[in-house]
C-alpha atoms as a PDB file:
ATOM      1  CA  UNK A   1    -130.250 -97.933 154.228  1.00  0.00           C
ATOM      2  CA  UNK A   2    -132.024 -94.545 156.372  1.00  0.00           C
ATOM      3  CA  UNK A   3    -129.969 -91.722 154.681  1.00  0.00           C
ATOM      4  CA  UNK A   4    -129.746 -88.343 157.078  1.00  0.00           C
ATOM      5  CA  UNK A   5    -128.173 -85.546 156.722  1.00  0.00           C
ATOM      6  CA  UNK A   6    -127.659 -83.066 159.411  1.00  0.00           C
ATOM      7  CA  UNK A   7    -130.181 -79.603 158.973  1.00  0.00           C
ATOM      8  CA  UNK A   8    -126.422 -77.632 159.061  1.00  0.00           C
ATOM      9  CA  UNK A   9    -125.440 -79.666 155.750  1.00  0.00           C
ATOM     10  CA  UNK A  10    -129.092 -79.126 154.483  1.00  0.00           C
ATOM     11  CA  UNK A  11    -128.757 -75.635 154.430  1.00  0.00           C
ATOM     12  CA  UNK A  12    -125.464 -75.314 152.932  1.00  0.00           C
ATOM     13  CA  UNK A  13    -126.483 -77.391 150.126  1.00  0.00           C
ATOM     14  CA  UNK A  14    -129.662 -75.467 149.341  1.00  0.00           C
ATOM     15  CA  UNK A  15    -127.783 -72.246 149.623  1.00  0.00           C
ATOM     16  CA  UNK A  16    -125.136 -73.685 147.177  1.00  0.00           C
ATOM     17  CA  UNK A  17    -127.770 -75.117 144.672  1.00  0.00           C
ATOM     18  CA  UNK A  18    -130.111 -71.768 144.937  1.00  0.00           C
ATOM     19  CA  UNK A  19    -127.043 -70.084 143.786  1.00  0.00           C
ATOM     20  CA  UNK A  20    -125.887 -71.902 141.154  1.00  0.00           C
ATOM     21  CA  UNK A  21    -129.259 -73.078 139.850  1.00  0.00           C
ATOM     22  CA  UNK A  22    -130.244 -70.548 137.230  1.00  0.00           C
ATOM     23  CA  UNK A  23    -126.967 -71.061 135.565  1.00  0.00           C
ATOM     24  CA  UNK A  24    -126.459 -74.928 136.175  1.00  0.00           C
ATOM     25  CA  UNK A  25    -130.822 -74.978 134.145  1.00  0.00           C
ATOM     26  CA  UNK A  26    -129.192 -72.865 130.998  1.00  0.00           C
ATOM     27  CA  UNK A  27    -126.955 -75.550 130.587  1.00  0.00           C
ATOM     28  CA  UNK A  28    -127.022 -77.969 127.288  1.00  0.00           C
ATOM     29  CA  UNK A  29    -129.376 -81.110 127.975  1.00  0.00           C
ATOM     30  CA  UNK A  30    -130.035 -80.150 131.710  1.00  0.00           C
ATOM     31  CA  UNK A  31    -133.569 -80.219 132.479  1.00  0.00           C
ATOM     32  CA  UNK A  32    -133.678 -80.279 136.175  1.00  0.00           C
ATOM     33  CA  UNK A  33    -131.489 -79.166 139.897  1.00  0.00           C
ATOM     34  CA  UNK A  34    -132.307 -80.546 143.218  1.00  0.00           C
ATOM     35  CA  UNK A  35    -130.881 -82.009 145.977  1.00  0.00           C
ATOM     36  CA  UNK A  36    -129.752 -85.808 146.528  1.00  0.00           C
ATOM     37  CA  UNK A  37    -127.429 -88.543 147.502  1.00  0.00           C
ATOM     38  CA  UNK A  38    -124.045 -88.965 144.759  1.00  0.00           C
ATOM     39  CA  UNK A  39    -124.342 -92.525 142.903  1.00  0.00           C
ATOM     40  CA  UNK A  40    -122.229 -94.831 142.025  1.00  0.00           C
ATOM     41  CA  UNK A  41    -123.087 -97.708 139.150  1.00  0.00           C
ATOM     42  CA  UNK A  42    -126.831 -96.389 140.041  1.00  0.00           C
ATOM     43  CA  UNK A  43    -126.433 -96.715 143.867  1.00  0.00           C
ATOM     44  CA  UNK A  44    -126.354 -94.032 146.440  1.00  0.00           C
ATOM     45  CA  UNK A  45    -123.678 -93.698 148.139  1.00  0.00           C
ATOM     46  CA  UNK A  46    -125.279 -91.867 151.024  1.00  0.00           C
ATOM     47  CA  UNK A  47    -122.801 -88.517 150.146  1.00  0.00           C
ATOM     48  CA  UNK A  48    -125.482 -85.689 149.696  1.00  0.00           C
ATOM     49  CA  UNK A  49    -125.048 -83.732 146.708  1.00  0.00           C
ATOM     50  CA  UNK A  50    -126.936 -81.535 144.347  1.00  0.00           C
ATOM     51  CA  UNK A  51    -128.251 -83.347 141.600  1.00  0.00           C
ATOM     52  CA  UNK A  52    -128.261 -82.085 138.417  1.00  0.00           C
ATOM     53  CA  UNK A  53    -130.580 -83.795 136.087  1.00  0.00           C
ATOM     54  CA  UNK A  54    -129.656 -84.281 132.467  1.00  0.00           C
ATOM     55  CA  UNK A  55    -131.173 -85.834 129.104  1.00  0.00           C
ATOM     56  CA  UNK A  56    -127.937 -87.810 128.178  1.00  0.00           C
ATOM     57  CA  UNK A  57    -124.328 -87.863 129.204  1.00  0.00           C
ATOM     58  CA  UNK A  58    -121.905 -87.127 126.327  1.00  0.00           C
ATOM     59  CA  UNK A  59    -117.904 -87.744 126.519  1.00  0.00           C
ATOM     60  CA  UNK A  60    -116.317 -84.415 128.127  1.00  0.00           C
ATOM     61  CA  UNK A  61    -114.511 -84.219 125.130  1.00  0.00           C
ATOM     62  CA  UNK A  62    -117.744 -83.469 123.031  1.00  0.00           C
ATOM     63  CA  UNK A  63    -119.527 -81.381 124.883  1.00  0.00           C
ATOM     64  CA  UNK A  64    -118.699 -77.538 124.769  1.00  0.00           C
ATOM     65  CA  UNK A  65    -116.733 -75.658 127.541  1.00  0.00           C
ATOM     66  CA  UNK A  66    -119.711 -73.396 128.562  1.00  0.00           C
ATOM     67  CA  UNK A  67    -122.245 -76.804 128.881  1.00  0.00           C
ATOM     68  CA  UNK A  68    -120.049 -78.789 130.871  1.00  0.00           C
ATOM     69  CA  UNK A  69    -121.126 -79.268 134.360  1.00  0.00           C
ATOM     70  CA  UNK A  70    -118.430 -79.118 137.658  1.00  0.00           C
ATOM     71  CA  UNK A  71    -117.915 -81.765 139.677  1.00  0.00           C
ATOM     72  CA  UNK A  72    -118.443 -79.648 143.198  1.00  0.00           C
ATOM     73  CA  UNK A  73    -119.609 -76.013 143.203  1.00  0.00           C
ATOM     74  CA  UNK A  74    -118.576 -73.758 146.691  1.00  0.00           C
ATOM     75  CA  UNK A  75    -117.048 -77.128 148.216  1.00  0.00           C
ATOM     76  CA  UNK A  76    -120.466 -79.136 147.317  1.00  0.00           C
ATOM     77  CA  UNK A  77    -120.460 -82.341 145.742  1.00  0.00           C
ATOM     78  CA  UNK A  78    -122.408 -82.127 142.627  1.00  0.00           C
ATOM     79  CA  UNK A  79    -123.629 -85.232 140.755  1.00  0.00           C
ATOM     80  CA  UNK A  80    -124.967 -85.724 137.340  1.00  0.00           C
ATOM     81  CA  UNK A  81    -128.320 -88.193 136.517  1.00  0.00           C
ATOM     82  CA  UNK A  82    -129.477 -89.305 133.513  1.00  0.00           C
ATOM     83  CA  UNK A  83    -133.201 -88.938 133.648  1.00  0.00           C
ATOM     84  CA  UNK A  84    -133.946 -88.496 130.160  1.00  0.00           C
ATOM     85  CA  UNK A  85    -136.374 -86.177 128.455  1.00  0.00           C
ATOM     86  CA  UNK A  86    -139.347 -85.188 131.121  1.00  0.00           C
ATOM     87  CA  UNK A  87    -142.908 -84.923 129.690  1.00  0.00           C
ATOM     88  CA  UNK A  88    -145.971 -83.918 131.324  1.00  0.00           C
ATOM     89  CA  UNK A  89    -148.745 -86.913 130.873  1.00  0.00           C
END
């Protein structure tokens, strides 16, 4: 499945994520921002969406008010990924 998304929607989203990207990275287990495609059970669902990249998911419930991450920021979709901890080889 070609994903595409129009250069108007492009550049909404990386004004959005430039933003909000310095204080999405101070966040607790977040170790990267970028932009990508929303998933669901692991699939993408072909939405574009910034991606915030985190370590582990915890409930809502545990994690602290400051740390936890919106679900859309300025009307954008935002999605979170479990990537685990990155390490230079």
């Amino acid at each position: 499945m070609e994903m595409v998304v129009e250069d108007e929607v492009l550049e909404n989203l990386r004004a959005v994520k430039d933003l909000h990207e310095a204080d999405l990275m101070r966040k607790a287990n977040v170790v990267g921002v970028g932009l990508g495609f929303q998933q669901r059970d692991g699939e993408p669902t072909g939405e574009p969406a910034i991606v915030v990249s985190v370590t582990h998911k915890l409930p809502l419930s545990l994690v602290d008010p400051d740390d936890a991450i919106p679900s859309e920021l300025d009307g954008v979709p935002v999605d979170v990924q479990v990537v685990g901890k990155l390490r230079a080889l």
